[in-house]
N, C-alpha and C. Protein backbone atom coordinates (compact mmCIF):
# COMPACT_ATOMS: atom_id res chain seq x y z
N UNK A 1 -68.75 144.10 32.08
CA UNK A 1 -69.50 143.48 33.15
C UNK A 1 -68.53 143.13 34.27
N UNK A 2 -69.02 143.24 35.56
CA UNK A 2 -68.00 143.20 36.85
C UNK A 2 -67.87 141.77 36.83
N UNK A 3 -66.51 141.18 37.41
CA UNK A 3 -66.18 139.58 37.37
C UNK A 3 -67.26 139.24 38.28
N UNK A 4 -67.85 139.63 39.19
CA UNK A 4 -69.03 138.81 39.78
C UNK A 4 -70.17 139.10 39.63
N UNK A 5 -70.32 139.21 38.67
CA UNK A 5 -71.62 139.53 38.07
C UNK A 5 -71.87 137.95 36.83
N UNK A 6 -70.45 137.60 36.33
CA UNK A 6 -70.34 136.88 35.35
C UNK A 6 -70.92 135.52 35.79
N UNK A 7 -71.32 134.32 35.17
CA UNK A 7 -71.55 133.71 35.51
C UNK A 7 -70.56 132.38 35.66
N UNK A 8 -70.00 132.86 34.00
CA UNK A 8 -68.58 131.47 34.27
C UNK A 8 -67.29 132.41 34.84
N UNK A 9 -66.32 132.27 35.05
CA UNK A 9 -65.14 132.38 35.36
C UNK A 9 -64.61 132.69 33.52
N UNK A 10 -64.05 133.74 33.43
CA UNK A 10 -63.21 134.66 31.90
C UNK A 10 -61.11 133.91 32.01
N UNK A 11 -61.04 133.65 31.20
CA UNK A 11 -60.06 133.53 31.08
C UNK A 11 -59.08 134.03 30.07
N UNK A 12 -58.34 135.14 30.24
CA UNK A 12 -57.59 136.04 29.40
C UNK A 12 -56.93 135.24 28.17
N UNK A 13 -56.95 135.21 26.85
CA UNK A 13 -56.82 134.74 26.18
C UNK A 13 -56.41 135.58 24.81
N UNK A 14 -54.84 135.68 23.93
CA UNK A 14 -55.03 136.02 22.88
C UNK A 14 -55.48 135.29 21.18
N UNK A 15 -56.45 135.83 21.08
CA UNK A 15 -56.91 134.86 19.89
C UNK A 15 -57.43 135.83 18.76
N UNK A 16 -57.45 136.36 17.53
CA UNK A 16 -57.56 137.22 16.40
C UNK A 16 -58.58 136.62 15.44
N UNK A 17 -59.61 137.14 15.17
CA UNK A 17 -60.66 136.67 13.80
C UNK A 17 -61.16 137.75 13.09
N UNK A 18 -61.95 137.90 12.20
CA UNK A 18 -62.20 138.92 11.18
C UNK A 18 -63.73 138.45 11.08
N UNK A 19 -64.34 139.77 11.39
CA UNK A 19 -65.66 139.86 11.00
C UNK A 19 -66.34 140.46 9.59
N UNK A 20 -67.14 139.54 8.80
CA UNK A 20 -66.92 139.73 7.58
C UNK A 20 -68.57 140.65 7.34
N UNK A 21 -69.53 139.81 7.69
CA UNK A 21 -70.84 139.99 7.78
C UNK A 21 -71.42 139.89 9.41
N UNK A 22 -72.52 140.52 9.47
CA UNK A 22 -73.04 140.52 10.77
C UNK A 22 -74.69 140.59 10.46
N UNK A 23 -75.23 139.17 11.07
CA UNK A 23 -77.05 139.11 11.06
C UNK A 23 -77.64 139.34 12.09
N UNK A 24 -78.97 139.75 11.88
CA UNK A 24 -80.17 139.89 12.88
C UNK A 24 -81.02 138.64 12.79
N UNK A 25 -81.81 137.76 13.68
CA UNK A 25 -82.49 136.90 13.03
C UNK A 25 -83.89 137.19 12.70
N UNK A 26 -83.88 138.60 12.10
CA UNK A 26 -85.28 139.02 11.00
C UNK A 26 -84.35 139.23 9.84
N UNK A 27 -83.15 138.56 9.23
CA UNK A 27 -83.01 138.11 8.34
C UNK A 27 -81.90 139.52 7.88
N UNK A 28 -81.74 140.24 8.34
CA UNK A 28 -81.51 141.76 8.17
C UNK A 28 -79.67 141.32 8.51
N UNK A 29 -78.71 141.76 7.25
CA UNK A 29 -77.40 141.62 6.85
C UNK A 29 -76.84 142.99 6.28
N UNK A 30 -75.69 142.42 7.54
CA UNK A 30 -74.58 143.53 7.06
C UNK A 30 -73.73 143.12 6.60
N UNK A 31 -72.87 143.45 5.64
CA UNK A 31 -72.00 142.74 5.04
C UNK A 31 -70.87 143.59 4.67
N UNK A 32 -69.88 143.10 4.32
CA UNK A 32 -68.60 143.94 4.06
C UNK A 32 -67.80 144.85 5.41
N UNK A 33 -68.05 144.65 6.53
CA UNK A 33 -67.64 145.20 7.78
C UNK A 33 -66.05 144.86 7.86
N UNK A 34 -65.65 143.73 7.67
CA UNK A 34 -63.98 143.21 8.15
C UNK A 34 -63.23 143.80 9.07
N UNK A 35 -64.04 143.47 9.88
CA UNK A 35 -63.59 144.20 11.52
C UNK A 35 -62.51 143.30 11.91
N UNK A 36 -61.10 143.32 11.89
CA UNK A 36 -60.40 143.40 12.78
C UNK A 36 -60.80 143.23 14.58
N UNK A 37 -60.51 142.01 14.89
CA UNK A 37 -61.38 142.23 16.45
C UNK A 37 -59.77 141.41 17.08
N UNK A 38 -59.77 141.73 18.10
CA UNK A 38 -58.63 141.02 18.81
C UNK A 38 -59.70 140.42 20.34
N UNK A 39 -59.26 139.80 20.78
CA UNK A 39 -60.50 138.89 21.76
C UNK A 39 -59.81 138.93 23.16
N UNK A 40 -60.12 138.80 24.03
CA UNK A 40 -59.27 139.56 24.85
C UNK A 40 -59.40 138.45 26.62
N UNK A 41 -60.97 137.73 26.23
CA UNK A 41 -61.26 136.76 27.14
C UNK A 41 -62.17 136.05 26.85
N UNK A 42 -61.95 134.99 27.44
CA UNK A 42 -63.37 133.79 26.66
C UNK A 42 -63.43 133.23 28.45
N UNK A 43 -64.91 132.27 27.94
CA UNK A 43 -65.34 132.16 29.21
C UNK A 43 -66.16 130.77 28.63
N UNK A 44 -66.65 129.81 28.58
CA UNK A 44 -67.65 128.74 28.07
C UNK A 44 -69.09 129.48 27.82
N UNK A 45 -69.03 130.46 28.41
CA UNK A 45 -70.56 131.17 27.52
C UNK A 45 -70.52 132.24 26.97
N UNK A 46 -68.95 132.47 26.66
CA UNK A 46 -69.26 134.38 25.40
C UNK A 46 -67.53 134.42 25.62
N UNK A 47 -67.32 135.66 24.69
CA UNK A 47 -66.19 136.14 24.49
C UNK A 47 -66.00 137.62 24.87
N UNK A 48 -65.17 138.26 25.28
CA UNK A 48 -64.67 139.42 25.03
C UNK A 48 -64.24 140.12 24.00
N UNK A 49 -63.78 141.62 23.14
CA UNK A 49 -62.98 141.71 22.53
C UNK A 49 -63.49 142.78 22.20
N UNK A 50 -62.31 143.68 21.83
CA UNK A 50 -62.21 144.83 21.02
C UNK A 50 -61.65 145.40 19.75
N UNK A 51 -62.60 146.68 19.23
CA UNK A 51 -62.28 147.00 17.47
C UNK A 51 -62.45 148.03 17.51
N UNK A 52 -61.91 148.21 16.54
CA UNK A 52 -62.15 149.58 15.79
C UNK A 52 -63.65 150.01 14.82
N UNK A 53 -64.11 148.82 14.86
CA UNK A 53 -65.03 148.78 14.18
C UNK A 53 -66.34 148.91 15.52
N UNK A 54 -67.44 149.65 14.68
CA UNK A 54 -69.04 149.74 15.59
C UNK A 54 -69.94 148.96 14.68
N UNK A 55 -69.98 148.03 15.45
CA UNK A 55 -71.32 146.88 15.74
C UNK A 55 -72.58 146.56 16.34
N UNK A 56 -72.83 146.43 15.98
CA UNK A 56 -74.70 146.56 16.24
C UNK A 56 -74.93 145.86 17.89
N UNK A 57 -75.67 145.60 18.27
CA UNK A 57 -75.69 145.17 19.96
C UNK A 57 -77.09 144.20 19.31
N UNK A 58 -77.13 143.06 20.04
CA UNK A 58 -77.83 142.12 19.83
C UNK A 58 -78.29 141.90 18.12
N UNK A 59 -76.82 141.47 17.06
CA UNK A 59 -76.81 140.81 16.18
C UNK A 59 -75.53 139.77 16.22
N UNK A 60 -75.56 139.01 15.18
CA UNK A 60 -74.82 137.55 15.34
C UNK A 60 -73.64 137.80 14.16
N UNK A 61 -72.79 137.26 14.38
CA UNK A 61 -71.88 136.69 13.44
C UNK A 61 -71.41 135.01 13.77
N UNK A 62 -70.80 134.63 12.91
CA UNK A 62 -70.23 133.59 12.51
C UNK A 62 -69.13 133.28 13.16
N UNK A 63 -68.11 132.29 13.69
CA UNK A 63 -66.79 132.79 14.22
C UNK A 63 -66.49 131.22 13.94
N UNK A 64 -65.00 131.53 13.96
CA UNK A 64 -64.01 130.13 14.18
C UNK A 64 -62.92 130.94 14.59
N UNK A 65 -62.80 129.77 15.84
CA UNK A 65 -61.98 129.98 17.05
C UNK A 65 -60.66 129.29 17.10
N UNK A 66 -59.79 129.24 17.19
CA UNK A 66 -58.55 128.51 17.29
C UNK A 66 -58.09 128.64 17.74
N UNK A 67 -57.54 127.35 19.12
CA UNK A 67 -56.83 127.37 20.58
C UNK A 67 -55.69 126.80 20.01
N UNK A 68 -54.55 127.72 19.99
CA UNK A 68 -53.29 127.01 19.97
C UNK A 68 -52.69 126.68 21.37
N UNK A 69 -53.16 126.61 21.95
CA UNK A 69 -52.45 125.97 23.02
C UNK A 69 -52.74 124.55 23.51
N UNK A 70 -54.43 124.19 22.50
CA UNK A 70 -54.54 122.92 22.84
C UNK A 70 -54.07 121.98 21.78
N UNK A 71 -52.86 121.20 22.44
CA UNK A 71 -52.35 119.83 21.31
C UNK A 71 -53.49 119.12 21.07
N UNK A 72 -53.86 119.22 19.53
CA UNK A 72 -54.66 118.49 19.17
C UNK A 72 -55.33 118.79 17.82
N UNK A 73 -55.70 117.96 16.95
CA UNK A 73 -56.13 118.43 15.92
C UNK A 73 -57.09 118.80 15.73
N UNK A 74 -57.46 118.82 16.75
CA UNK A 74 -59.27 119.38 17.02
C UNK A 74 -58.80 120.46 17.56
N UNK A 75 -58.48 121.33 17.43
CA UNK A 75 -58.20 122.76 18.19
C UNK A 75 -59.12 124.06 17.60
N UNK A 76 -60.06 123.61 16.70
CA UNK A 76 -60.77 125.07 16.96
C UNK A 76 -62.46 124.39 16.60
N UNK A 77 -62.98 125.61 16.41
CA UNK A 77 -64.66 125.31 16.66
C UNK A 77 -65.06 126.58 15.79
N UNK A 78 -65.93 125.94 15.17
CA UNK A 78 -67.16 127.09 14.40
C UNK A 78 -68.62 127.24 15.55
N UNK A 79 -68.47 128.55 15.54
CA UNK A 79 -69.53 129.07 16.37
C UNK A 79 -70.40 129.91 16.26
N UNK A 80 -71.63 130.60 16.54
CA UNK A 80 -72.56 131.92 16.28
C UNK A 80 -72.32 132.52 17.34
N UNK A 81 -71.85 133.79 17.55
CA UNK A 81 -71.86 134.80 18.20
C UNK A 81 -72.72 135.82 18.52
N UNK A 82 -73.58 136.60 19.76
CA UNK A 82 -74.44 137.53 19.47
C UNK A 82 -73.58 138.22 20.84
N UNK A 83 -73.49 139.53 19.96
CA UNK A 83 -73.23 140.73 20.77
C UNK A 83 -73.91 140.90 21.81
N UNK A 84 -73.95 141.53 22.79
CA UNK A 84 -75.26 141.59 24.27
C UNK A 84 -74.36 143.08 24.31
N UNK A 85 -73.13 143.65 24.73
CA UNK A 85 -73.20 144.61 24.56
C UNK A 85 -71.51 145.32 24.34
N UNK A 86 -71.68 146.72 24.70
CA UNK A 86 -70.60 147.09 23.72
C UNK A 86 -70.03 148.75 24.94
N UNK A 87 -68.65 148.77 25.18
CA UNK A 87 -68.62 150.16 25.33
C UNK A 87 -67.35 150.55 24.72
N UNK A 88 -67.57 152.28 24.50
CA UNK A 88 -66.22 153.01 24.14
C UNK A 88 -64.93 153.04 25.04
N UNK A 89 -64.06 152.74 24.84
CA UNK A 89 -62.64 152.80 25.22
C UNK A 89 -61.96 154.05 25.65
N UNK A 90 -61.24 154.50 26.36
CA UNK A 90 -60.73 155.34 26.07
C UNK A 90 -59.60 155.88 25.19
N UNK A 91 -58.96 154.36 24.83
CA UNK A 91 -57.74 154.48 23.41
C UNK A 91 -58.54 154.29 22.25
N UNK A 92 -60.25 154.68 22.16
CA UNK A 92 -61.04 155.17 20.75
C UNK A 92 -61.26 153.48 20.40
N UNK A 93 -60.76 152.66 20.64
CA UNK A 93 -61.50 151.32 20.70
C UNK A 93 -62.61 151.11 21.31
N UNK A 94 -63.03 150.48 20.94
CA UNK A 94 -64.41 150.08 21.58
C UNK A 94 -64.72 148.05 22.07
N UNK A 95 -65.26 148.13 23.08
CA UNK A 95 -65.01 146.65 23.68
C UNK A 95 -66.38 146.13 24.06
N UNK A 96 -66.75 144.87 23.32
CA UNK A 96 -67.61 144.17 23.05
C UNK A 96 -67.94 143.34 23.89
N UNK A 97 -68.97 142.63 24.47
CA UNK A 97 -69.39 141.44 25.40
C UNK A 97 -70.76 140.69 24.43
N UNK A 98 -70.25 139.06 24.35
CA UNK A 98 -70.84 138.39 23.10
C UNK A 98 -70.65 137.25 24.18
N UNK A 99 -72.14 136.67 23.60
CA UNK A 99 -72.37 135.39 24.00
C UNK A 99 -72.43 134.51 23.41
N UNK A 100 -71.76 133.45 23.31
CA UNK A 100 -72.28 131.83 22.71
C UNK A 100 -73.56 131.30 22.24
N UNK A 101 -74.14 131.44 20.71
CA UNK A 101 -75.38 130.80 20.66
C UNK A 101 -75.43 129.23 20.17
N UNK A 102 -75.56 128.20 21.13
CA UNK A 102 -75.92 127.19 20.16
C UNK A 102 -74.33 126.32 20.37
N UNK A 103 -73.70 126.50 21.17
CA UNK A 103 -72.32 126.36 20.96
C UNK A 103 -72.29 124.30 21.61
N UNK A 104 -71.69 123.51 20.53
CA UNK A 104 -71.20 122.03 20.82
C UNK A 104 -70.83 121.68 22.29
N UNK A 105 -71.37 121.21 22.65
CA UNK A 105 -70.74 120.47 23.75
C UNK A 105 -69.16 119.96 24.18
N UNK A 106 -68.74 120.18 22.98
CA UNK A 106 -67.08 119.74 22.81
C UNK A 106 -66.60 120.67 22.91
N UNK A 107 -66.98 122.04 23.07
CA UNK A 107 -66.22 123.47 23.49
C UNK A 107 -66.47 123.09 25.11
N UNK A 108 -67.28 122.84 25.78
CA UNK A 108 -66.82 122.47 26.93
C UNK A 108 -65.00 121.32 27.58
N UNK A 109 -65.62 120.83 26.94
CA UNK A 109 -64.22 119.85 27.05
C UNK A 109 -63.03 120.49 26.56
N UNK A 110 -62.90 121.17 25.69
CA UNK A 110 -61.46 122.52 25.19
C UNK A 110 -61.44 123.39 26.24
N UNK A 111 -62.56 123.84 26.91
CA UNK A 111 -62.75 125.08 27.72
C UNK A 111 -62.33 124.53 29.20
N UNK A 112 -62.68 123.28 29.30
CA UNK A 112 -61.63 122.96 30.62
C UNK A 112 -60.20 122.57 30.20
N UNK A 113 -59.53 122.62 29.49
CA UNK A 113 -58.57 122.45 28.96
C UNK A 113 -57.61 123.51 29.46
N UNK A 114 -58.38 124.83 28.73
CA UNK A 114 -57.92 126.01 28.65
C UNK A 114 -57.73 126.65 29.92
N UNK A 115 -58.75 126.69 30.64
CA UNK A 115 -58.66 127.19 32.35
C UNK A 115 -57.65 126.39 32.71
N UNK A 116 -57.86 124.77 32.93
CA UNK A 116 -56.44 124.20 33.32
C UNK A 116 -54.85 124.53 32.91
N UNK A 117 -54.91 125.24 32.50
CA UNK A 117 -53.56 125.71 31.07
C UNK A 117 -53.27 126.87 32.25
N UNK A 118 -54.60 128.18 32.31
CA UNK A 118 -54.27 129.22 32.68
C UNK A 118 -54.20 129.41 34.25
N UNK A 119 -54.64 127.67 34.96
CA UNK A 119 -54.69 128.10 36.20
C UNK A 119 -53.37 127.59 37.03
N UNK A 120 -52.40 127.44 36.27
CA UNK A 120 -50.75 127.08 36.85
C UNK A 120 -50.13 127.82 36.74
């Protein structure tokens, strides 16, 4: 998606999680995937990131996030993720655009954290 098209402001970010299972909410599970995803930008309403792995376009996974850059022992967040969409790479990766479902109010407060971090 073009940066002005976006609605929040993306902030380049390296952060690594493993996708284990992936749902539809008609109850419909995939399981055993362990996608390898490397994340590439976060934004307060979705993430970026790319795999090797092919994923469904508008299903959810599970995620926990962990900002090491924020001092604090609160540094990460459990979240639901839903894909919105997906394209092929030309290094045979493929790169994902996922939105935030449902996401705490206290990822706001990390998420200005984080822009403040990346905007010096």
């Amino acid at each position: 998606m073009d940066k002005d098209k976006r609605r929040k402001r993306r902030v380049p970010i390296k952060l690594c999680l493993e996708v284990s299972s992936v749902f539809h909410q008609d109850h419909q599970n995939i399981t055993g995937i362990h996608a390898p995803i490397e994340i590439i930008d976060i934004s307060s309403d979705g993430i970026g990131f790319n795999s090797e792995s092919e994923l469904p376009v508008n299903y959810y996974f599970n995620a926990r996030l962990i900002f090491d850059e924020i001092d604090s022992l609160n540094n990460s967040i459990n979240c639901v993720v839903k894909i919105v969409r997906k394209r092929e790479l030309e290094s045979g990766l493929i790169n994902y655009g996922c939105e935030f479902v449902g996401m705490s109010v206290v990822f706001d407060t990390m998420f200005k954290q984080i822009e403040e971090n990346h905007s010096n």
